[in-house]
Protein backbone atom coordinates (compact mmCIF):
# COMPACT_ATOMS: atom_id res chain seq x y z
CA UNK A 1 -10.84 83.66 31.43
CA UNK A 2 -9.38 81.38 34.03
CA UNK A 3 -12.16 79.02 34.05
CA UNK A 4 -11.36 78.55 30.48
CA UNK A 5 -8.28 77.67 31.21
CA UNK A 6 -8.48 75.18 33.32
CA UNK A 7 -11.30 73.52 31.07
CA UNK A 8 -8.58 73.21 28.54
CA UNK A 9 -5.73 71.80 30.96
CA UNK A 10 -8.38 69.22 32.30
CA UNK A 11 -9.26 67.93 28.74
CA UNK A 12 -5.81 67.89 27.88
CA UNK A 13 -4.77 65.28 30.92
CA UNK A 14 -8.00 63.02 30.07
CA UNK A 15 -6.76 62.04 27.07
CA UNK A 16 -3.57 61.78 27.36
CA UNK A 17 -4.79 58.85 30.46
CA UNK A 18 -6.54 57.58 27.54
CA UNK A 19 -3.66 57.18 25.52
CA UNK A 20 -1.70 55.11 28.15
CA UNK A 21 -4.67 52.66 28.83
CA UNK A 22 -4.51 51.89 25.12
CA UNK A 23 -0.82 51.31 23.98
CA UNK A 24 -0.21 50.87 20.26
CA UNK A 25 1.01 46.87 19.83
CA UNK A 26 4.53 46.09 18.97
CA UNK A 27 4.30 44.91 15.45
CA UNK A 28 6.62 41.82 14.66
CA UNK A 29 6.05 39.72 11.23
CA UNK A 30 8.07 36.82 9.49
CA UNK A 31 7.67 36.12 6.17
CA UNK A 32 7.98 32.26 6.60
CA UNK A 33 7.42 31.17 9.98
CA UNK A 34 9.18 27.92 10.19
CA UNK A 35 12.43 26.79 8.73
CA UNK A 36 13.05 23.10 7.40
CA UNK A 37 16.92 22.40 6.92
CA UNK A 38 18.62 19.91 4.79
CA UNK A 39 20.57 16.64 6.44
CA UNK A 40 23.49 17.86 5.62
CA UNK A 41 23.06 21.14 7.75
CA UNK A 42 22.95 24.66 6.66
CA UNK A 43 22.25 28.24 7.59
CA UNK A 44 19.01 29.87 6.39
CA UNK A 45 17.50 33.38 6.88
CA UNK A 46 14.15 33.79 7.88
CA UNK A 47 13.23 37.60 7.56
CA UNK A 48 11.14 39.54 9.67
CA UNK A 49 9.92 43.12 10.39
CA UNK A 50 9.45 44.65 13.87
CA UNK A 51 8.44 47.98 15.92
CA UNK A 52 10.18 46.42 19.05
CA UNK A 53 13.76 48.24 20.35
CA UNK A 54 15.09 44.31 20.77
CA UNK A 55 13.98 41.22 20.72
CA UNK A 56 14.89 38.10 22.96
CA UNK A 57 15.50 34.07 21.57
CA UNK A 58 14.38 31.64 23.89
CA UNK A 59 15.11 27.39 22.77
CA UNK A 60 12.08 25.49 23.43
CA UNK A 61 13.68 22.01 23.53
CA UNK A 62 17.12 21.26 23.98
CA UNK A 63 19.05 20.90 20.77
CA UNK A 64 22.85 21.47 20.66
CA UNK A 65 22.76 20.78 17.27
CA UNK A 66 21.13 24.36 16.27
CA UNK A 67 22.10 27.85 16.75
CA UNK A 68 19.99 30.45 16.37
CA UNK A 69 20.88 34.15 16.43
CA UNK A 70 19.54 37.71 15.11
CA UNK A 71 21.46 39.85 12.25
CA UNK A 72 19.74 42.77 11.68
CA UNK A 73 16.11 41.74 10.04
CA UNK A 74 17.12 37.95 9.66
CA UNK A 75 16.72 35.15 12.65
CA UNK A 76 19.80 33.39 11.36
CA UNK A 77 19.66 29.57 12.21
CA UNK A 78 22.45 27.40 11.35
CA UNK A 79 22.20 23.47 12.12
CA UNK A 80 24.93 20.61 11.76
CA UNK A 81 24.63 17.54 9.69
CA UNK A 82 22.27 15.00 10.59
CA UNK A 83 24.20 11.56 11.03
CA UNK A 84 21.09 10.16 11.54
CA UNK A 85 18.62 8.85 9.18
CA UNK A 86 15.62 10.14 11.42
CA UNK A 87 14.17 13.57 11.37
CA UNK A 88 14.71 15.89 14.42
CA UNK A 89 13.01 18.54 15.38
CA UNK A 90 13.30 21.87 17.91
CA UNK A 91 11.36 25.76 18.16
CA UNK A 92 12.43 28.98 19.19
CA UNK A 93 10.33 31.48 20.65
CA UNK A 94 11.19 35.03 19.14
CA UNK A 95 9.65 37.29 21.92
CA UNK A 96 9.00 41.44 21.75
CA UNK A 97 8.37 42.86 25.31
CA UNK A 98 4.16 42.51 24.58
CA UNK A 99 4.22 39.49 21.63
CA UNK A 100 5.96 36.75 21.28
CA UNK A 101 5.77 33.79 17.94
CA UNK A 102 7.46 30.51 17.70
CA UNK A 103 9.46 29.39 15.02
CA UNK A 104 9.59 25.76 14.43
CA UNK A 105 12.60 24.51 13.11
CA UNK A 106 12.52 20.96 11.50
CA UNK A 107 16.16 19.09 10.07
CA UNK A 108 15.67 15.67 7.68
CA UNK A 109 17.48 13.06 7.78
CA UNK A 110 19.77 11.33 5.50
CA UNK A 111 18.73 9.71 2.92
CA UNK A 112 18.64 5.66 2.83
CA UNK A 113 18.97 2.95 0.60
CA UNK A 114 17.19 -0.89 0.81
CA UNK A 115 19.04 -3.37 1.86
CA UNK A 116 19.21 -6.62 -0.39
CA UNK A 117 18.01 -9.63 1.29
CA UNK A 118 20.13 -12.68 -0.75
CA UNK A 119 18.83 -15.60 1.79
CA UNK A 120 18.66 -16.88 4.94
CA UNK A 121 16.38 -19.38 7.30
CA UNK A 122 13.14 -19.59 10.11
CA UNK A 123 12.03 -21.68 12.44
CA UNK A 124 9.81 -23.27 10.85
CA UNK A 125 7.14 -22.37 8.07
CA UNK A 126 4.08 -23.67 6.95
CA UNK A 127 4.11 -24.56 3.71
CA UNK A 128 0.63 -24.23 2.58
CA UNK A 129 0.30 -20.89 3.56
CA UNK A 130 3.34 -18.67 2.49
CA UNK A 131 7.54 -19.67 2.77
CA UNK A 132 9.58 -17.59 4.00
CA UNK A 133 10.81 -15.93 0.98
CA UNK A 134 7.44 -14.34 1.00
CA UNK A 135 8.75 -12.25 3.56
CA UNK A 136 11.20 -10.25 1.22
CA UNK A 137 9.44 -10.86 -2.23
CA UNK A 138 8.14 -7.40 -2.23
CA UNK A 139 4.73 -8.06 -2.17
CA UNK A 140 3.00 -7.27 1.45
CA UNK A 141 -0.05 -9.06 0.40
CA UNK A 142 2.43 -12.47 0.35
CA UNK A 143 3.05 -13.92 3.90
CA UNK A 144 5.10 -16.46 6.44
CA UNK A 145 3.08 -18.41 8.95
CA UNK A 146 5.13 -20.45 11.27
CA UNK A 147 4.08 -24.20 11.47
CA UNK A 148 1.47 -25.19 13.68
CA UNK A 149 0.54 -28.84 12.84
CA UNK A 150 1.87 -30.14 15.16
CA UNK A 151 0.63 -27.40 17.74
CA UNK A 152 3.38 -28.69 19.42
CA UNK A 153 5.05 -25.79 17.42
CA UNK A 154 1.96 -23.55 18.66
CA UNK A 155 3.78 -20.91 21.90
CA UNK A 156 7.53 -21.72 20.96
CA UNK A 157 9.84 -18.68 19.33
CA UNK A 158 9.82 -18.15 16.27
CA UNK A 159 13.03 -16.79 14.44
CA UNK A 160 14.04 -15.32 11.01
CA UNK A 161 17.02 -14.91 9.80
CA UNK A 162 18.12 -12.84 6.94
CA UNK A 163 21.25 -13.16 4.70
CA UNK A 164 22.67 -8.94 3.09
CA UNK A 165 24.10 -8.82 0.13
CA UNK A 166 28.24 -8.46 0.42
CA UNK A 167 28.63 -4.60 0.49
CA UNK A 168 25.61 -3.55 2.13
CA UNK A 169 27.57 -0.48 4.19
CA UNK A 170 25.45 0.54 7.19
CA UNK A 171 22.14 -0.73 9.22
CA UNK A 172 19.60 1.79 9.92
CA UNK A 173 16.35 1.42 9.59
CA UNK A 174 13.86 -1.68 9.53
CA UNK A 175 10.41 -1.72 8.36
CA UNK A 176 7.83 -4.75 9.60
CA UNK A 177 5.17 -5.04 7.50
CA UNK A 178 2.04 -7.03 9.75
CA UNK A 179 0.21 -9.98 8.07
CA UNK A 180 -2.73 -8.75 5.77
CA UNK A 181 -4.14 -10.91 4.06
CA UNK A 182 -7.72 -11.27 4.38
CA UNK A 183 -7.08 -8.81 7.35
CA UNK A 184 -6.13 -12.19 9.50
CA UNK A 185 -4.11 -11.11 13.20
CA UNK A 186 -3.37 -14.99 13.53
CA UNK A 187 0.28 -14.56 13.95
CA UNK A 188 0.92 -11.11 14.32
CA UNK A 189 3.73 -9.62 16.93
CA UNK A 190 3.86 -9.20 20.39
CA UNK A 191 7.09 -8.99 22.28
CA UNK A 192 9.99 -9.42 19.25
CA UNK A 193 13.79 -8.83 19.82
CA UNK A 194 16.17 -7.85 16.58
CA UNK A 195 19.80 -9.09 16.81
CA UNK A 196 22.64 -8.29 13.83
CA UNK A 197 25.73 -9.57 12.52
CA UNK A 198 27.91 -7.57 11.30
CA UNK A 199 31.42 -5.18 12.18
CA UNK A 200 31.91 -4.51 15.56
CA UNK A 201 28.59 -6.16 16.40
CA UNK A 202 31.25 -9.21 18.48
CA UNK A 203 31.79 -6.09 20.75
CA UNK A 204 29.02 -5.45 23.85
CA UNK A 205 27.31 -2.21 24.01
CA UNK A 206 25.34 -0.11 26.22
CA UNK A 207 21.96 0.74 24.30
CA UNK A 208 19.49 2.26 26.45
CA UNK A 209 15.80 0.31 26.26
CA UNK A 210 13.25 3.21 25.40
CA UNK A 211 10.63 0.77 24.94
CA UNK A 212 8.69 1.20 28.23
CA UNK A 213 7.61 -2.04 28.45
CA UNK A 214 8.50 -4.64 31.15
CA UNK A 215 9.99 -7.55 29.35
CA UNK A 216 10.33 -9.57 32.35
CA UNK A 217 13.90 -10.90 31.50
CA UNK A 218 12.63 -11.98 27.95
CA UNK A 219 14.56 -11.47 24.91
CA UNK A 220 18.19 -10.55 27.00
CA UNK A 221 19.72 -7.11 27.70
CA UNK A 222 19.86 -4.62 24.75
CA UNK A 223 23.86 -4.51 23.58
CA UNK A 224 24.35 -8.10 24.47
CA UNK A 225 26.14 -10.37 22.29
CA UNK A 226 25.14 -13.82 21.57
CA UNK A 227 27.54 -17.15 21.02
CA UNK A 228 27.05 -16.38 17.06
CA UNK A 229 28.25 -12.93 17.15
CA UNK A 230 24.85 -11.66 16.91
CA UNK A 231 24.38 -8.22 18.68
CA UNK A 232 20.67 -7.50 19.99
CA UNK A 233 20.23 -4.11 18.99
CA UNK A 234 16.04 -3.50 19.40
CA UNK A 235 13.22 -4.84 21.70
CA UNK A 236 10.24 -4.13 20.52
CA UNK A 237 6.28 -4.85 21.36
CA UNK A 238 3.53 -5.05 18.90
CA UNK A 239 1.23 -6.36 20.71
CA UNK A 240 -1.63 -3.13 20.74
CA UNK A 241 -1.45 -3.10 17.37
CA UNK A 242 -2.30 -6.94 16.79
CA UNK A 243 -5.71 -6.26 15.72
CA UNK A 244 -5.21 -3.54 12.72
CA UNK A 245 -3.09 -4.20 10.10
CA UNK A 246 -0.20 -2.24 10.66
CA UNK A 247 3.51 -1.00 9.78
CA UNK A 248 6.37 -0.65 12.38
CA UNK A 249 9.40 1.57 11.62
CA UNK A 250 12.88 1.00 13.91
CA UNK A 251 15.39 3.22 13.16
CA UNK A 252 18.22 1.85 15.26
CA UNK A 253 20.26 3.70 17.83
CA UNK A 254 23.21 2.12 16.61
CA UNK A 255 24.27 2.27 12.86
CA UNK A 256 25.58 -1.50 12.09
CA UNK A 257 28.43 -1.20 9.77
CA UNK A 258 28.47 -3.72 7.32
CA UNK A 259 25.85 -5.93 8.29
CA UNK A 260 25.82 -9.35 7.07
CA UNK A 261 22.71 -11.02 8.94
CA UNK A 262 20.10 -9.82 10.63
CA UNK A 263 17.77 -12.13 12.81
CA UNK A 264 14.09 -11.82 14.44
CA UNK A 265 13.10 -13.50 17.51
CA UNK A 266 9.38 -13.48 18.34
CA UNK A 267 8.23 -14.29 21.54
CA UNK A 268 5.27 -17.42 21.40
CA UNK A 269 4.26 -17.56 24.70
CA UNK A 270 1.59 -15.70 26.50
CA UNK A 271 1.35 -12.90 28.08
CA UNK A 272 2.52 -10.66 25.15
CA UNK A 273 3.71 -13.45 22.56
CA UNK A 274 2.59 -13.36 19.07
CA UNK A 275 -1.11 -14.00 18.51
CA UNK A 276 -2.12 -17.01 19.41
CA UNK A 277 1.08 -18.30 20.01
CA UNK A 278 2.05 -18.39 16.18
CA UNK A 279 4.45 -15.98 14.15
CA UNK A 280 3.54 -14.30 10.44
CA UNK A 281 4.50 -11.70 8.93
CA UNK A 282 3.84 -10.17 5.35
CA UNK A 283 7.31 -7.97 4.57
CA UNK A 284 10.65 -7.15 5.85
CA UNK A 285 12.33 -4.38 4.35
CA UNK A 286 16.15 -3.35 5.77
CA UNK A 287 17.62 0.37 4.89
CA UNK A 288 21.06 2.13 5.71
CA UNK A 289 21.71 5.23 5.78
CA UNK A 290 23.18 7.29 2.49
CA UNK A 291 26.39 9.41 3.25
């Protein structure tokens, strides 16, 4: 009888070892696994169900413009409004003590309106090959190519300089469209520089140069002001992209209130000037922001 007994008691311990090699998984399940929040800023509610006693949040990227907390079966995440017509972006890790899943949390930006372009001047143009009206016609497929008979004009700067319609509120974003006609690079951007006119542009700024590029003095500092009240707000360099056709988006760190002109300055000369020392380009589109 005792030998029984201690059969039993042994078979009882095996498989309750068993049991603790092979824990059951802490269930934890959302619904919707990312949240995508209006400009404005809102709170949402993504639901969820979990095994787990608690759970811990955990920020992935800095943003001090979201919060994100647990209520009950909700990860609550409120963000503020967007001032900004760009997107911005920032995760949280929701983690159980054996599982974790990240949430990615996405806020737009605000809307934008064009621009209207009523005028305004270049360098030069060549006249059998596009004006430079063709750069705001609407039509990418039109294009202005800088003169270059003489080729005395060939490796100068070339410049464009927009007139905005009176009332035109804010400056945000600027859209280059590259020369594509037949596919041609002739003329296509390297280093360019973008300087505005407009309310409070008359007043230096500090605007930090995120364009990892050495400019080698070209162009002047970023926040400068010229003798004509022109700001320069954006340095920018185009030159990997000379050989594809090709559209560049700046969304300025600075809004420009009322903006009145807006100029382009292309460097000609080599290295990094526009190809082959000429300047083209086949649209221009300006865009503030929409409050």
């Amino acid at each position: 009888m005792k030998k029984i007994i201690l059969l039993i008691l042994a078979t009882v311990t095996f498989f309750s070892c068993k049991e603790e090699d092979y824990p059951v998984p802490t269930a934890l399940y959302f619904e919707t696994a990312s949240a995508t929040i209006i400009a404005n800023g809102e709170t949402v509610s993504l639901p969820f169900k979990t095994t787990a006693p608690e759970l811990t949040l955990t920020m992935l990227t800095e943003a001090t413009w979201c919060t994100v907390k647990i209520e009950g079966e909700n990860l609550v995440i409120t963000a503020e409004k967007n001032n900004s017509i760009a997107a911005r972006e920032t995760s949280v890790k929701v983690a159980a003590s054996d599982r974790d899943i990240t949430i990615p949390i996405k806020q737009e930006g605000l809307p934008t309106r064009q621009l209207v372009i009523t005028g305004g001047s270049c360098s030069s143009a060549q006249s059998n090959e596009g004006s430079f009206a063709s750069t705001y016609d609407g039509d990418v497929n039109t294009y202005w190519h800088s003169e270059y008979s003489p080729q005395s004009h060939q490796y100068e700067d070339h410049w464009l300089l927009y007139d905005l319609q009176t009332g035109s509120t804010s400056l945000d974003l600027i859209v280059i469209y590259s020369r594509v006609s037949g596919g041609a690079a002739n003329g296509r951007w390297g280093h360019f520089a973008i300087w505005v006119k407009g309310d409070g542009t008359d007043v230096p700024s500090t605007i930090e140069d995120t364009s990892g590029v050495n400019w080698d003095g070209w162009g002047g500092t970023l926040g400068s002001v010229d003798a004509d009240g022109f700001k320069l707000v954006h340095k920018g360099d185009d030159t990997p992209l000379m050989a594809t056709t090709h559209t560049t988006s700046v969304v300025l760190s600075e809004s420009i209130a009322n903006p009145k002109k807006v100029k382009f300055v292309l460097k000609g000369s080599a290295p990094n000037g526009s190809r082959n020392g000429h300047g083209s380009v086949g649209e221009i589109e300006l865009f503030g922001k929409v409050q």
